[in-house]
Protein backbone atom coordinates (compact mmCIF):
# COMPACT_ATOMS: atom_id res chain seq x y z
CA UNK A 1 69.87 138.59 70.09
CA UNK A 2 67.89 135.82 72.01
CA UNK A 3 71.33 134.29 72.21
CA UNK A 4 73.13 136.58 73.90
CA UNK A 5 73.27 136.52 78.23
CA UNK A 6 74.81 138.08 81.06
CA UNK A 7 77.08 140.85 80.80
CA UNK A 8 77.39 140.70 77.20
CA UNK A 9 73.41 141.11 76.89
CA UNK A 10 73.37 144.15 79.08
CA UNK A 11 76.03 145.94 77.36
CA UNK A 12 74.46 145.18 74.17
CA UNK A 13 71.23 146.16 75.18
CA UNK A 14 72.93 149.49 76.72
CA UNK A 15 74.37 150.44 72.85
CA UNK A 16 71.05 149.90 71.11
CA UNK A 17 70.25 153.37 69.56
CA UNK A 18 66.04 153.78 69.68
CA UNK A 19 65.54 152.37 66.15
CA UNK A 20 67.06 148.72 67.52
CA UNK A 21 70.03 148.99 65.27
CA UNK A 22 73.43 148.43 67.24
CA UNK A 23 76.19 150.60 67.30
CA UNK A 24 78.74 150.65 65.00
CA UNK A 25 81.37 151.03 68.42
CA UNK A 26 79.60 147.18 69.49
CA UNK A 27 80.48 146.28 65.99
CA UNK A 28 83.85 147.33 65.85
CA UNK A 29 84.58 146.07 69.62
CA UNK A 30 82.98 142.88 68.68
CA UNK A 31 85.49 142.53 65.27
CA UNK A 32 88.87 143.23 67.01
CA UNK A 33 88.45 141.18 70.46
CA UNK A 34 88.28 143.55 73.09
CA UNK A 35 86.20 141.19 75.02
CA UNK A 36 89.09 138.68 74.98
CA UNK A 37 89.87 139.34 78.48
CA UNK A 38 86.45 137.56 79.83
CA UNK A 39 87.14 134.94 77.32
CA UNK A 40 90.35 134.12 78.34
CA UNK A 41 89.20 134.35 82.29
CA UNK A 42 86.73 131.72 80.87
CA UNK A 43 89.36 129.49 79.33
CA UNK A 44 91.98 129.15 82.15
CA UNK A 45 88.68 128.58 84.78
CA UNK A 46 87.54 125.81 82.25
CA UNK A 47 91.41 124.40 81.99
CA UNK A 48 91.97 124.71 86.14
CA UNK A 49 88.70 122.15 86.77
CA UNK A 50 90.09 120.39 83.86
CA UNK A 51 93.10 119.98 85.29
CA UNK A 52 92.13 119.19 88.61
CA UNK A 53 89.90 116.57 87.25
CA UNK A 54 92.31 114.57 85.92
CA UNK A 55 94.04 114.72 89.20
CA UNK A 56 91.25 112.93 90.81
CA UNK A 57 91.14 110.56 88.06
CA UNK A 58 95.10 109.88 88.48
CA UNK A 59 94.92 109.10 91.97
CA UNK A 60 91.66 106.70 91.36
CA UNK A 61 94.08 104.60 89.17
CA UNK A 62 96.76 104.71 91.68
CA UNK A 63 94.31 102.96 94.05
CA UNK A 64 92.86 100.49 91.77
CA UNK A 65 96.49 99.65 91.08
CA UNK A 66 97.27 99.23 94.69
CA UNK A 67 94.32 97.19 95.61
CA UNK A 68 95.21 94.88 92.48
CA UNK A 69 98.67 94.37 93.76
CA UNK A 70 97.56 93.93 97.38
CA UNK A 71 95.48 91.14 96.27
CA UNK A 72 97.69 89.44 93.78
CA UNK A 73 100.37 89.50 96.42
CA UNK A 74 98.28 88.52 99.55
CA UNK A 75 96.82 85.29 96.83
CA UNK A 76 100.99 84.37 95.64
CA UNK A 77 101.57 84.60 99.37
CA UNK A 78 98.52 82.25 100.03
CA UNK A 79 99.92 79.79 97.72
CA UNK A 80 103.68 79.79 98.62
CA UNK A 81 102.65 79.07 102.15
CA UNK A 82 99.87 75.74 101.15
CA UNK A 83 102.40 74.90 98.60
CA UNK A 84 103.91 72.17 101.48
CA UNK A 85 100.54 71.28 102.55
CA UNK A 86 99.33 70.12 98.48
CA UNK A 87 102.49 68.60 98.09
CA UNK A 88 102.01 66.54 101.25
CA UNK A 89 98.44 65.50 100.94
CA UNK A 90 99.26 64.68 97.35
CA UNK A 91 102.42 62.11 98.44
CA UNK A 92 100.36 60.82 101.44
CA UNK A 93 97.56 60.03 98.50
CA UNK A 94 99.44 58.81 95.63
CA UNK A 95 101.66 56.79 98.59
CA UNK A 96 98.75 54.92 99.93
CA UNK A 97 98.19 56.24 103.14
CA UNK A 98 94.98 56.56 104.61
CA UNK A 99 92.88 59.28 105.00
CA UNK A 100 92.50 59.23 109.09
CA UNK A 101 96.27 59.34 109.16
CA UNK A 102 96.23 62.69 111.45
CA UNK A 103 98.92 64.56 109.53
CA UNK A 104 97.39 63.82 106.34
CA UNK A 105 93.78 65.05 107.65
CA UNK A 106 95.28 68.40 109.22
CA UNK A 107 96.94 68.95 105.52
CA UNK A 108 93.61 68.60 103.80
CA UNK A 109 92.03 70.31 106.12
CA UNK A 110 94.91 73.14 105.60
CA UNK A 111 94.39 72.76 101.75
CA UNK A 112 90.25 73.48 102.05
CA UNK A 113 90.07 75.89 105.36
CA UNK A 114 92.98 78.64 103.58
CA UNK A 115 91.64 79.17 100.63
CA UNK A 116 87.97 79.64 102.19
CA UNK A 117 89.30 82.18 104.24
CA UNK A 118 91.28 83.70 101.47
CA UNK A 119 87.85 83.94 99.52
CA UNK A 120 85.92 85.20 102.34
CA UNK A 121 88.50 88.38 102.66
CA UNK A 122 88.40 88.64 99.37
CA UNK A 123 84.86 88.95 98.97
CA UNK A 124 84.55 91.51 102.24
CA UNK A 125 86.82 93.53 100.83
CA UNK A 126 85.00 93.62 97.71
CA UNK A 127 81.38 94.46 98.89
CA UNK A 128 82.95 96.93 101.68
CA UNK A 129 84.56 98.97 98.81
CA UNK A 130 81.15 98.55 96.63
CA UNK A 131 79.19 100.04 99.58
């Protein structure tokens, strides 16, 4: 009987005959579910925050998806657009030109300064969303 709370302790408590014996009625109600009702209010309570739970889960995966895209698309998009700038500084180098050749410093310039600045929005993002 230590067990037992709330409503279904009071009731009990209520059918206890003076000797501390239950009734047989508690028993019987007890045998053939007549306290299903409050179990099944229990269950479809239980199965609603379940439910909404994995709703919130669902959409936290939709938004680590998203970010993951964002990112992979804003780093291919990065690399399509230095793609001329590599392939210059790389003919300019393997042709023999010289380094203070202006074009060839403003591509290798190009080549270091984007990808810095890719990193550095990469890592803002990153501690913004940790924070």
């Amino acid at each position: 009987m230590a067990e037992w709370t709330g409503e279904a302790a009071g009731s009990a408590v209520a059918s206890v005959r003076t000797d501390g014996e239950p009734t047989n009625s508690d028993l019987l109600g007890a045998l053939t579910g007549r306290q299903a009702g409050r179990e099944r209010a229990v269950a479809e309570k239980t199965r609603r925050v379940v439910m909404a739970s994995l709703g919130v889960m669902e959409d936290q995966k939709a938004g680590r998806k998203r970010s993951r895209s964002l990112v992979l698309a804003s780093f291919l998009l990065i690399v399509i657009a230095l793609g001329p700038f590599v392939w210059r500084v790389t003919d300019d180098l393997i042709g023999g030109e010289h380094l203070s050749d202006v074009a060839t410093q403003f591509s290798l310039w190009a080549c270091f300064l984007c990808p810095a600045v890719l990193a550095a929005v990469v890592i803002a993002g990153w501690s913004r969303s940790k924070s």
